[in-house]
Protein backbone atom coordinates (compact mmCIF):
# COMPACT_ATOMS: atom_id res chain seq x y z
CA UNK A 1 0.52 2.65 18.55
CA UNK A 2 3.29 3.21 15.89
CA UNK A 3 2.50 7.19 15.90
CA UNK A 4 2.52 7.31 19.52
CA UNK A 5 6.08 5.71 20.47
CA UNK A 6 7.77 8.19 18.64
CA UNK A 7 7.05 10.74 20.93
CA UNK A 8 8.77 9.49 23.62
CA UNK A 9 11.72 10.92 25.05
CA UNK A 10 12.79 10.30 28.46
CA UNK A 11 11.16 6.92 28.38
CA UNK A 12 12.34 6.12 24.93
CA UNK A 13 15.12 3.49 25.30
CA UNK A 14 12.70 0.47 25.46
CA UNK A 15 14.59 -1.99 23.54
CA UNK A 16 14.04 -3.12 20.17
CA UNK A 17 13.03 -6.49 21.97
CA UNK A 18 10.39 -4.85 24.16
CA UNK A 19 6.85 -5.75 23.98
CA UNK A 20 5.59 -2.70 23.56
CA UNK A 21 7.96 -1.53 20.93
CA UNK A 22 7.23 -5.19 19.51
CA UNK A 23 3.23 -4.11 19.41
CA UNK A 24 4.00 -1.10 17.83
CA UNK A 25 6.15 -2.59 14.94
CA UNK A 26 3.14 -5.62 14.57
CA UNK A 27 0.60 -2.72 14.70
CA UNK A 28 1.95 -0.62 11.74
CA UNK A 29 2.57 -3.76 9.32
CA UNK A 30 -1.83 -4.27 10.38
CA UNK A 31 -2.51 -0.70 8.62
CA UNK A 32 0.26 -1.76 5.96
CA UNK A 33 -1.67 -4.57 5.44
CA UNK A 34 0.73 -7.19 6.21
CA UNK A 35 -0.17 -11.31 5.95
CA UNK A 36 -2.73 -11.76 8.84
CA UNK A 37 -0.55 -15.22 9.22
CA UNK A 38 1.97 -14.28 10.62
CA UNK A 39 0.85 -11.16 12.17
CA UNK A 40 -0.66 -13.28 14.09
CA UNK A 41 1.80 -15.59 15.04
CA UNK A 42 3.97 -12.45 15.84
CA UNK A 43 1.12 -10.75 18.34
CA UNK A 44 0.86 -14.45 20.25
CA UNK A 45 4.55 -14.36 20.70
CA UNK A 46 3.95 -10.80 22.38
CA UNK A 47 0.61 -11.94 24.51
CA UNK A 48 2.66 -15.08 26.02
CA UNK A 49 5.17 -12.53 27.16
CA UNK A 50 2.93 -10.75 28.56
CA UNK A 51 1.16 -13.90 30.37
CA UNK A 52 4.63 -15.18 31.46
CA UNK A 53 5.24 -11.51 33.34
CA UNK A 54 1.83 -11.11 34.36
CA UNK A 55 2.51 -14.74 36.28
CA UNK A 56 5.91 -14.23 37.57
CA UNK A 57 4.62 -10.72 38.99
CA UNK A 58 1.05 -11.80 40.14
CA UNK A 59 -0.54 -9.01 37.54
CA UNK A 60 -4.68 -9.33 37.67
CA UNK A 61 -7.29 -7.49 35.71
CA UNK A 62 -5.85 -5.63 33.22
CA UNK A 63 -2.73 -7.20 32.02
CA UNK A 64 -2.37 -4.33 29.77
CA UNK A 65 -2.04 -1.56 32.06
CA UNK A 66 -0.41 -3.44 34.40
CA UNK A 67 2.63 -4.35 32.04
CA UNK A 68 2.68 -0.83 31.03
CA UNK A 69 3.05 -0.11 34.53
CA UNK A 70 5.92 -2.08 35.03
CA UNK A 71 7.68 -0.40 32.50
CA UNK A 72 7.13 2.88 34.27
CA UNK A 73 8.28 1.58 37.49
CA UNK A 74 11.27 -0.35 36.35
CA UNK A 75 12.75 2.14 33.40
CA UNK A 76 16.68 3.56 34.31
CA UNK A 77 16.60 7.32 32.82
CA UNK A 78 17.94 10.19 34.18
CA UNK A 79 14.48 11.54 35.17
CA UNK A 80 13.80 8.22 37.40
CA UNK A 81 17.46 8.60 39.05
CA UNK A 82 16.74 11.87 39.98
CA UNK A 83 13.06 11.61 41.41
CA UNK A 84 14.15 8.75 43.69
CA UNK A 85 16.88 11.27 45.05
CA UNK A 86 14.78 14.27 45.62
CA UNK A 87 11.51 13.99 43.61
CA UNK A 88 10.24 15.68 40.80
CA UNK A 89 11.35 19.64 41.47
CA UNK A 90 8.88 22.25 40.59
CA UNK A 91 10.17 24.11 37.87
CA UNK A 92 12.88 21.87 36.36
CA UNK A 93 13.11 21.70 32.59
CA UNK A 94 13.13 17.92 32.79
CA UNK A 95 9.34 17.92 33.59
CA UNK A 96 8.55 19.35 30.59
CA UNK A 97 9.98 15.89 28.48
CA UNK A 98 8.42 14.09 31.64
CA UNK A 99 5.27 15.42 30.95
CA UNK A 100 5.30 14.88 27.82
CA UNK A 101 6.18 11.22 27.83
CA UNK A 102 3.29 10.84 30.56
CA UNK A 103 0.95 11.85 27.96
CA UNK A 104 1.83 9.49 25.55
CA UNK A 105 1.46 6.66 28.37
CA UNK A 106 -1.86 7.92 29.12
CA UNK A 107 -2.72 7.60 25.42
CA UNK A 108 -1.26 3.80 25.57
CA UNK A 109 -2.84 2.68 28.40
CA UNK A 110 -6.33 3.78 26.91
CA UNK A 111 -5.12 2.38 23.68
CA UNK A 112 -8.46 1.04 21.37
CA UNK A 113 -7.41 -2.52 20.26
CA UNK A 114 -10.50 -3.33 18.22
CA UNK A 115 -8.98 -2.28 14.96
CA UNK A 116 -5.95 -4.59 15.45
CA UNK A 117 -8.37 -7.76 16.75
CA UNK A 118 -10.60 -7.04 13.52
CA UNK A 119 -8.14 -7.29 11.06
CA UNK A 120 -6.26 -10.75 12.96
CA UNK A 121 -9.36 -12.09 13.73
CA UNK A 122 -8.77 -12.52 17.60
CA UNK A 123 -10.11 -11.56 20.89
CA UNK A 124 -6.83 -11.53 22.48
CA UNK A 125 -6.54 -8.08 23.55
CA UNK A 126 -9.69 -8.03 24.72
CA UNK A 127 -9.00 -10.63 27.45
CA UNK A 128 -6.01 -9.46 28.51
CA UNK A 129 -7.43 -5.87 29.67
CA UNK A 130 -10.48 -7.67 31.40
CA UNK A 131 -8.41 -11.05 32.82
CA UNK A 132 -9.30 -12.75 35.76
CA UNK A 133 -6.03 -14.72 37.28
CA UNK A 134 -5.96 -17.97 38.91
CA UNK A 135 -5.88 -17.97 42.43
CA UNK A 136 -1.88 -18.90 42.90
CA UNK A 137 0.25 -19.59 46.45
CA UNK A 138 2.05 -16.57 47.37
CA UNK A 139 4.90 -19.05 47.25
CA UNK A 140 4.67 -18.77 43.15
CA UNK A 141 4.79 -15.25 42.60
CA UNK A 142 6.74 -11.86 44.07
CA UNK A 143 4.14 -10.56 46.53
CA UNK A 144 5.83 -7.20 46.68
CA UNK A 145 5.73 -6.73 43.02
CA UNK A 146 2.12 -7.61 42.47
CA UNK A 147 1.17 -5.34 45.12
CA UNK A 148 3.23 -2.66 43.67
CA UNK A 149 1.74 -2.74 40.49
CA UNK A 150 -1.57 -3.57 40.92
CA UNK A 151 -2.07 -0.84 43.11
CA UNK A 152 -0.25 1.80 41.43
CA UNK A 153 -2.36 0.60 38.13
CA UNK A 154 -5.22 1.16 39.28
CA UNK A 155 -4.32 4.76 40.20
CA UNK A 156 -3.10 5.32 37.29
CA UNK A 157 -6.30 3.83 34.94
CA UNK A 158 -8.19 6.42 36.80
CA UNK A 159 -6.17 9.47 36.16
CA UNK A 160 -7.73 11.96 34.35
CA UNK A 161 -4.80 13.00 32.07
CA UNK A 162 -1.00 12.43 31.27
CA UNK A 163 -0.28 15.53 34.12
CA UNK A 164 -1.94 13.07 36.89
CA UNK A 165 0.18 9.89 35.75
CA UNK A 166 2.81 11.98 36.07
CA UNK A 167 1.87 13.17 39.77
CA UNK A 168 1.43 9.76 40.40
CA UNK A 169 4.42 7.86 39.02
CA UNK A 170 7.05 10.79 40.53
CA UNK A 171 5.62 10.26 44.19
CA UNK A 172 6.15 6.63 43.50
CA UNK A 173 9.73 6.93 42.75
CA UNK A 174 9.89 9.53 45.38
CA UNK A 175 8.77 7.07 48.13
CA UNK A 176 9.76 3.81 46.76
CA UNK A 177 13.05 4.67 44.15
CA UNK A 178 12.65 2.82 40.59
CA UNK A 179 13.47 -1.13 39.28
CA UNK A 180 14.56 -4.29 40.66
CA UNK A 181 15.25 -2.40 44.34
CA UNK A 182 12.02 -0.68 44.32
CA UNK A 183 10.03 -2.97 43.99
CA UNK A 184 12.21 -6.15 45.80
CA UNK A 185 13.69 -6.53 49.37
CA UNK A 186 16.07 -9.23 48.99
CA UNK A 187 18.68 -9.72 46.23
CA UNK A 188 21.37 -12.45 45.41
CA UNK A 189 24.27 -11.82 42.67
CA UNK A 190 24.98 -13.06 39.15
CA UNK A 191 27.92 -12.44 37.30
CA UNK A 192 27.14 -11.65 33.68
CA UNK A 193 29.67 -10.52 30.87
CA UNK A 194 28.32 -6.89 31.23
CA UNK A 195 28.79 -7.24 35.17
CA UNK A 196 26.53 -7.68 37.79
CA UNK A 197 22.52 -8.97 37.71
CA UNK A 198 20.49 -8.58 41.24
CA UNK A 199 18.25 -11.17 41.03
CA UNK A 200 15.16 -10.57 43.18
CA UNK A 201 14.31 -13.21 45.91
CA UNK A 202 10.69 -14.09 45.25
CA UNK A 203 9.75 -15.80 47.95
CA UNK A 204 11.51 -14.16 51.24
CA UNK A 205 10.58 -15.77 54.03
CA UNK A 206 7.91 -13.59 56.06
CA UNK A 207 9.71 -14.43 59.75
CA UNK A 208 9.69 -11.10 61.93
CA UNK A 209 11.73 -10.78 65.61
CA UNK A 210 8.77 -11.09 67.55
CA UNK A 211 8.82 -14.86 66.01
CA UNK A 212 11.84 -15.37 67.28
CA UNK A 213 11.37 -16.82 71.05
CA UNK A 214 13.73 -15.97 73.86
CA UNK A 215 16.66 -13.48 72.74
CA UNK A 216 15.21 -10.41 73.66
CA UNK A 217 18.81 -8.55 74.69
CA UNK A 218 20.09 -9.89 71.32
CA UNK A 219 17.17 -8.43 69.11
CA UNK A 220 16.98 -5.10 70.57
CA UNK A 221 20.90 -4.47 70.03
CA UNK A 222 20.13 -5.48 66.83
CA UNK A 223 17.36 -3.42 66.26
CA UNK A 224 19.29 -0.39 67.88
CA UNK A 225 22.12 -0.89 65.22
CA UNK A 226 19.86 -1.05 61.85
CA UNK A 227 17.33 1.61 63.26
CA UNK A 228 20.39 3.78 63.42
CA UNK A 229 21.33 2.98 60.41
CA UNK A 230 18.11 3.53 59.03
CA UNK A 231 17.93 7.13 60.46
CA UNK A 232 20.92 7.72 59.01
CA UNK A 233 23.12 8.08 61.95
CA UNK A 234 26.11 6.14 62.85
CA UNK A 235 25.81 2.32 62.91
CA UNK A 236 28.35 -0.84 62.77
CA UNK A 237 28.86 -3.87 60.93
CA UNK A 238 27.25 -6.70 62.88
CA UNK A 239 28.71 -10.61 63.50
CA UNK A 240 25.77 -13.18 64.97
CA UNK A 241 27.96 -15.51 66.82
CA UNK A 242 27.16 -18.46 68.75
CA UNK A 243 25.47 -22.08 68.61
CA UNK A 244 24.42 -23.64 65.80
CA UNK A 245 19.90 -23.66 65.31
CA UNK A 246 20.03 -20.24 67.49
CA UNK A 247 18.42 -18.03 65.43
CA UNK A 248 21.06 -15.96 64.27
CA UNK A 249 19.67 -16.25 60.26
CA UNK A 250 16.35 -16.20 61.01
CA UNK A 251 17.13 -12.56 63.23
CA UNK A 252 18.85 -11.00 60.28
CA UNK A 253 16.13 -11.91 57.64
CA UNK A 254 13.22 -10.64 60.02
CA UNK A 255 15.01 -7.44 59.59
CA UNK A 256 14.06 -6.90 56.10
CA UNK A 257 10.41 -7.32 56.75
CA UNK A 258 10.23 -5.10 59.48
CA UNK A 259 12.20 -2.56 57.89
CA UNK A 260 11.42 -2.78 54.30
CA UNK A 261 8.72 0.26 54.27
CA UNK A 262 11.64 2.77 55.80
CA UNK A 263 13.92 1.63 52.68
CA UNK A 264 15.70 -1.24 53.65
CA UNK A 265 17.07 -3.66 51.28
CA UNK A 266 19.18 -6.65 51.59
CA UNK A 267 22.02 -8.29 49.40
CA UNK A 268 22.92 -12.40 50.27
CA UNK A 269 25.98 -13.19 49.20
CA UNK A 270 28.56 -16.30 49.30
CA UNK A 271 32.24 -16.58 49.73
CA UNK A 272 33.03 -17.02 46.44
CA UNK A 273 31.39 -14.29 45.76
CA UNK A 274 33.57 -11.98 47.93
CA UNK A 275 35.46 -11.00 44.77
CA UNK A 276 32.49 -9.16 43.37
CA UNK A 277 32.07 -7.03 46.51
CA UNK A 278 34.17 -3.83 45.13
CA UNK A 279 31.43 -4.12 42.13
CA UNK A 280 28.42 -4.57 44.24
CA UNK A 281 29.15 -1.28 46.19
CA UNK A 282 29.71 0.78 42.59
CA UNK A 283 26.66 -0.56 41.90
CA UNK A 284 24.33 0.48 45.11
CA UNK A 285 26.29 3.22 46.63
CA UNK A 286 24.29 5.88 44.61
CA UNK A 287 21.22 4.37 45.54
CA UNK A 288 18.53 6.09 47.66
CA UNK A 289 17.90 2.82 50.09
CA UNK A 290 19.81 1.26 52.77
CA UNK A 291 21.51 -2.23 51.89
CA UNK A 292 22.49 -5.05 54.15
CA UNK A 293 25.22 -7.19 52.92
CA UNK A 294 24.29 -10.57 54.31
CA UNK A 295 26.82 -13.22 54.74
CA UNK A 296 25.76 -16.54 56.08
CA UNK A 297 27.69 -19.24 58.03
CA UNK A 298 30.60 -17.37 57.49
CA UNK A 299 34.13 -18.78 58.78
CA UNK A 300 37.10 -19.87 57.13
CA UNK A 301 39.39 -22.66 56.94
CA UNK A 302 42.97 -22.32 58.13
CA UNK A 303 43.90 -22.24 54.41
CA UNK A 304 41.67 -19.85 52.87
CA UNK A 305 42.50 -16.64 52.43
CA UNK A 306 39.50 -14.70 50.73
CA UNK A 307 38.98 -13.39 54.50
CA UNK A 308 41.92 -10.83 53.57
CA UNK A 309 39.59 -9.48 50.69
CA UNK A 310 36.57 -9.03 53.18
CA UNK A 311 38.43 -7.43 55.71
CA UNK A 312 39.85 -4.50 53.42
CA UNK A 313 36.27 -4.40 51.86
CA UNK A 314 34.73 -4.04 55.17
CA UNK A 315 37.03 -1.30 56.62
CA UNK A 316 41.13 -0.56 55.47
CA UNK A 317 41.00 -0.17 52.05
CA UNK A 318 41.63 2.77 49.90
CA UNK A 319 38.10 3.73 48.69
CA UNK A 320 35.54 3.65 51.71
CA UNK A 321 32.81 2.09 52.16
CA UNK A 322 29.19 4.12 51.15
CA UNK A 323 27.25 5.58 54.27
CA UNK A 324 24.55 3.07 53.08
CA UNK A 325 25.77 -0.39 53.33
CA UNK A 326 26.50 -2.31 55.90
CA UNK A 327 27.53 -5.73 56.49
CA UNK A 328 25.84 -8.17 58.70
CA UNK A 329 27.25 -11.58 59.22
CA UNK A 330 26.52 -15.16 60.99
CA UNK A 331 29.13 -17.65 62.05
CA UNK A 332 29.05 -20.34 64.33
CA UNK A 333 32.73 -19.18 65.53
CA UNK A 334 33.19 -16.17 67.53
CA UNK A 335 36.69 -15.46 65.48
CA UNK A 336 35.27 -16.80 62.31
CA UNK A 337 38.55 -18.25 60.83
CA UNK A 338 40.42 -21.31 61.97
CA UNK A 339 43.28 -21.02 64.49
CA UNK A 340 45.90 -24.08 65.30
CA UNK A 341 48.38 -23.72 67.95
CA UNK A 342 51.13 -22.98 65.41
CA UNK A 343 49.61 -19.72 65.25
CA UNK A 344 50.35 -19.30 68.37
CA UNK A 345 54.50 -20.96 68.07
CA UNK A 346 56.33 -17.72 69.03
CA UNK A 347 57.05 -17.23 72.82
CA UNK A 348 58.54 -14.40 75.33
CA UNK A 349 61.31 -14.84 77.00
CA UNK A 350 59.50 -15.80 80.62
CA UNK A 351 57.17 -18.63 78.39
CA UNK A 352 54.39 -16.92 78.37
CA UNK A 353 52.74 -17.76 74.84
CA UNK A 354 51.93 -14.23 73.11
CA UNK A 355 49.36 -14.10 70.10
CA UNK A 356 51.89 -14.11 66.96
CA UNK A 357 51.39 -12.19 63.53
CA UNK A 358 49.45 -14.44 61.61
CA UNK A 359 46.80 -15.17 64.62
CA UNK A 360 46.37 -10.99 65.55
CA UNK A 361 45.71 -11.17 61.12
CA UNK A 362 43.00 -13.84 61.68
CA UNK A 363 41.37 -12.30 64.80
CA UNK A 364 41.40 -9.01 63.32
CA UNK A 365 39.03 -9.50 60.95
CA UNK A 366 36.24 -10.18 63.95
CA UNK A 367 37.38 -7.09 65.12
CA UNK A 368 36.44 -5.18 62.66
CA UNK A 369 32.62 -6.05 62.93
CA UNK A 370 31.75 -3.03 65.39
CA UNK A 371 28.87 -5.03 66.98
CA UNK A 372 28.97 -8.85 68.11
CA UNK A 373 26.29 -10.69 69.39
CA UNK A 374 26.11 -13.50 70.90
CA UNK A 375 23.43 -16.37 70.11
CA UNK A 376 23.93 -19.04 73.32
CA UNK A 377 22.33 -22.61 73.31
CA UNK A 378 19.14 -22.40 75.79
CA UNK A 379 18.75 -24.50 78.50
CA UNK A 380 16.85 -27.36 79.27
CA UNK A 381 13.85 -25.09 81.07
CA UNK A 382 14.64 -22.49 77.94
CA UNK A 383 14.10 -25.15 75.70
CA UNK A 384 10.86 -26.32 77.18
CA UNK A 385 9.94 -23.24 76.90
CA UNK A 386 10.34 -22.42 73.23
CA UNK A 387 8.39 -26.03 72.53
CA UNK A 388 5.72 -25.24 74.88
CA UNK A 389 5.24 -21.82 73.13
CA UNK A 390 5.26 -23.04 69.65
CA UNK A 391 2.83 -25.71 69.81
CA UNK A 392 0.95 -23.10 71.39
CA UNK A 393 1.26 -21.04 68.38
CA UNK A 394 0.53 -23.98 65.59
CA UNK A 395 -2.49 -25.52 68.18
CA UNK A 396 -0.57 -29.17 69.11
CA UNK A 397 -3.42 -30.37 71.05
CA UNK A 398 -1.21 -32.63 73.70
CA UNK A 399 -0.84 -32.85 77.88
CA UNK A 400 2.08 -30.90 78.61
CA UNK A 401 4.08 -33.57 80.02
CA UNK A 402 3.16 -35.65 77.26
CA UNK A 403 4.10 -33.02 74.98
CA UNK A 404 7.83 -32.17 76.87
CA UNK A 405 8.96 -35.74 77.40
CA UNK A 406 8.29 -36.39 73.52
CA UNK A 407 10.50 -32.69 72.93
CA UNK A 408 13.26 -34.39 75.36
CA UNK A 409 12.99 -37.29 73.47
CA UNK A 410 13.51 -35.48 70.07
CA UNK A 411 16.51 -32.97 71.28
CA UNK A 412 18.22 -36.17 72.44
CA UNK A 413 18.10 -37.78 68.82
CA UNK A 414 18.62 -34.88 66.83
CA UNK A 415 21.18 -32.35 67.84
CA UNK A 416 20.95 -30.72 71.12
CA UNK A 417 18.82 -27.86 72.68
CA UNK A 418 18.32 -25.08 69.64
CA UNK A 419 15.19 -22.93 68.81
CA UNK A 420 16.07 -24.96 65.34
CA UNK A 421 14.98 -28.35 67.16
CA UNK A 422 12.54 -26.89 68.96
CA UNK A 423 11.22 -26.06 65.59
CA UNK A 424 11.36 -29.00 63.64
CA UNK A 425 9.72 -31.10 66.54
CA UNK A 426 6.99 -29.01 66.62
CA UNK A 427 6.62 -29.63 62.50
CA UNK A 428 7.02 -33.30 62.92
CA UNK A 429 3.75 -33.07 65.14
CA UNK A 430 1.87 -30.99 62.60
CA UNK A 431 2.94 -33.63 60.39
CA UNK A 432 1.63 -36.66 62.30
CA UNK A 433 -1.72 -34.66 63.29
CA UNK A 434 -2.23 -34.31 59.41
């Protein structure tokens, strides 16, 4: 393994950390003839890494090939940037290197570990290319990644040559990009000293619009916008308004299950974090997916003033915003931010109260969300509706007047009509079934 790494070009800047770079360095001190002590203690350290990946991603089988894909899908080169752009061009110089560092992967995941297990006296190796996982919850592992992998490993441990890994890896970051966005839908923020991590959201909640009772109007304009987006056309930031347990949240995160396939991606971030926005946008703008910028609950006291920030981030400032972002918003006020009536102190001359300066600053930023919907309490009837339809859904065995006058009961003691109490009524009967 030490003779092959060299060869790499393209794919060369593993890290001195790496595990495969790691392997290599344990596997020439083996044919120098190194103390099998700590050798061994050294290729352990590299086989729990392995095993801690292999659960975090949901790897099976061969834990081998699978890390080695990862590596393929998740390395930043030039090559990678390019053939999520515009896929690997016929002809281009670069393919030559590519080609070349496909071949050594093809060599590596074929590699013959007997030699190494004779000399340390372990079988480790051996189980990790023929592994059989535990059964796990989705819940404790990224579905998308495992599925990713696994399947794109298993194309690869049947190609016949370096030239078909290379076929095979280029359409892949031709149809799905490269890294964390590839292979993710749904992203919060970390500041770090070199600037910003994405850190992948594991378990995204599977909820798609059709889920989502009642609303119809609401979920098509909303599907309208991001479709248009998607295409590529024009398409506006979008405020959720309304009553609190609507289904405003629940609309926006459907969206990245429904659209992740056409490139969709989506970014949750906080108000605190509003100061990172300029950096976020450096970051993705280059980027061959669509991102939503998700903002939850957002409003603002009459006293903060990070609004300001947002507004010239979302349309005003100097540098515009990139054709593929766009920022989608709940509240549970219409104008998001705070107003008193001393907002409102300056009058005409016939008493007539005008809007004043500050309160035309506050509304404005609504304003500049090009679509608002609307999310209304239902009604009684639409209420008994939604309940009626999900214990349908989740098989509450109960007479229907039985079943409302219990729902009545329920809304009373815990916070109105709301798809949201609909909801958790219906889970306090699963509960009590159980």
């Amino acid at each position: 393994m030490n003779r092959i790494l060299p060869h790499l070009i393209l794919y060369s800047d593993l890290g001195e950390d790496s595990i495969l770079v790691r392997l290599a360095d344990i596997a020439r001190d083996c044919k120098e003839g190194r103390p099998k002590e700590s050798l061994l203690r050294r290729t352990n350290a590299e086989i729990k890494r392995i095993l801690d990946l292999s659960t975090v991603c949901g790897f099976d089988e061969n834990l081998w090939q699978c890390y080695l894909t990862w590596v393929l899908m998740t390395n930043d080169n030039s090559f990678t940037r390019t053939c999520e752009r515009v896929g690997a061009t016929e002809g281009g110089s670069v393919n030559h290197f590519a080609e070349n560092d496909f071949a050594v992967f093809y060599q590596l995941f074929h590699y013959d570990f007997s030699p190494l297990e004779q000399y340390l006296l372990t079988d480790c190796f051996s189980i990790l290319t023929n592994y059989r996982a535990i059964p796990k919850r989705e819940r404790t592992y990224n579905r998308d990644v495992s599925a990713q992998v696994r399947t794109l490993r298993q194309a690869l441990a049947q190609a016949e040559d370096g030239h078909a890994m290379f076929r095979l890896v280029t359409e892949y970051y031709k149809q799905y990009g490269y890294g964390v966005f590839a292979m993710n839908r749904a992203f919060r923020i970390r500041r770090t000293e070199g600037g910003l991590d994405f850190l992948p959201i594991s378990n995204v909640d599977g909820v798609r619009l059709e889920d989502l009772l009642g609303y119809e109007s609401q979920k098509r304009e909303l599907r309208r916008n991001t479709e248009s987006f998607l295409a590529g056309r024009r398409a506006n930031n979008v405020l959720l308004y309304g009553d609190a347990g609507t289904g405003k949240s629940t609309s926006v995160k459907a969206l990245i299950n429904e659209y992740y396939d056409r490139g969709l991606r989506m970014i949750e971030i906080y108000k605190h974090q509003f100061g990172e926005l300029s950096r976020i946008l450096a970051e993705i703008k280059n980027r061959n997916y669509r991102f939503v910028i998700f903002i939850d609950d957002l409003s603002f006291e009459e006293n903060e003033v990070e609004y300001k920030f947002l507004k010239a981030v979302i349309e005003g400032g100097v540098e515009t915003r990139p054709e593929n972002v766009l920022i989608y918003a709940t509240s549970n006020r219409r104008h998001l931010i705070r107003e008193t009536w001393n907002d409102r102190q300056d009058m005409e001359h016939h008493g007539d109260i005008h809007r004043s300066d500050t309160m035309e600053e506050k509304l404005s930023l609504a304003a500049r969300f090009g679509v608002s919907i609307n999310y209304t309490a239902p009604t009684p009837k639409e209420f008994q509706a939604i309940v009626l339809a999900l214990a349908k859904r989740q098989g509450i065995q109960m007479e229907e007047q039985e079943l409302l006058a219990k729902a009545n009961a329920w809304e009373v003691r815990h916070g109105g009509f709301s798809g949201r109490t609909a909801q958790q009524f219906v889970h306090y009967l699963e509960g009590a079934e159980e």
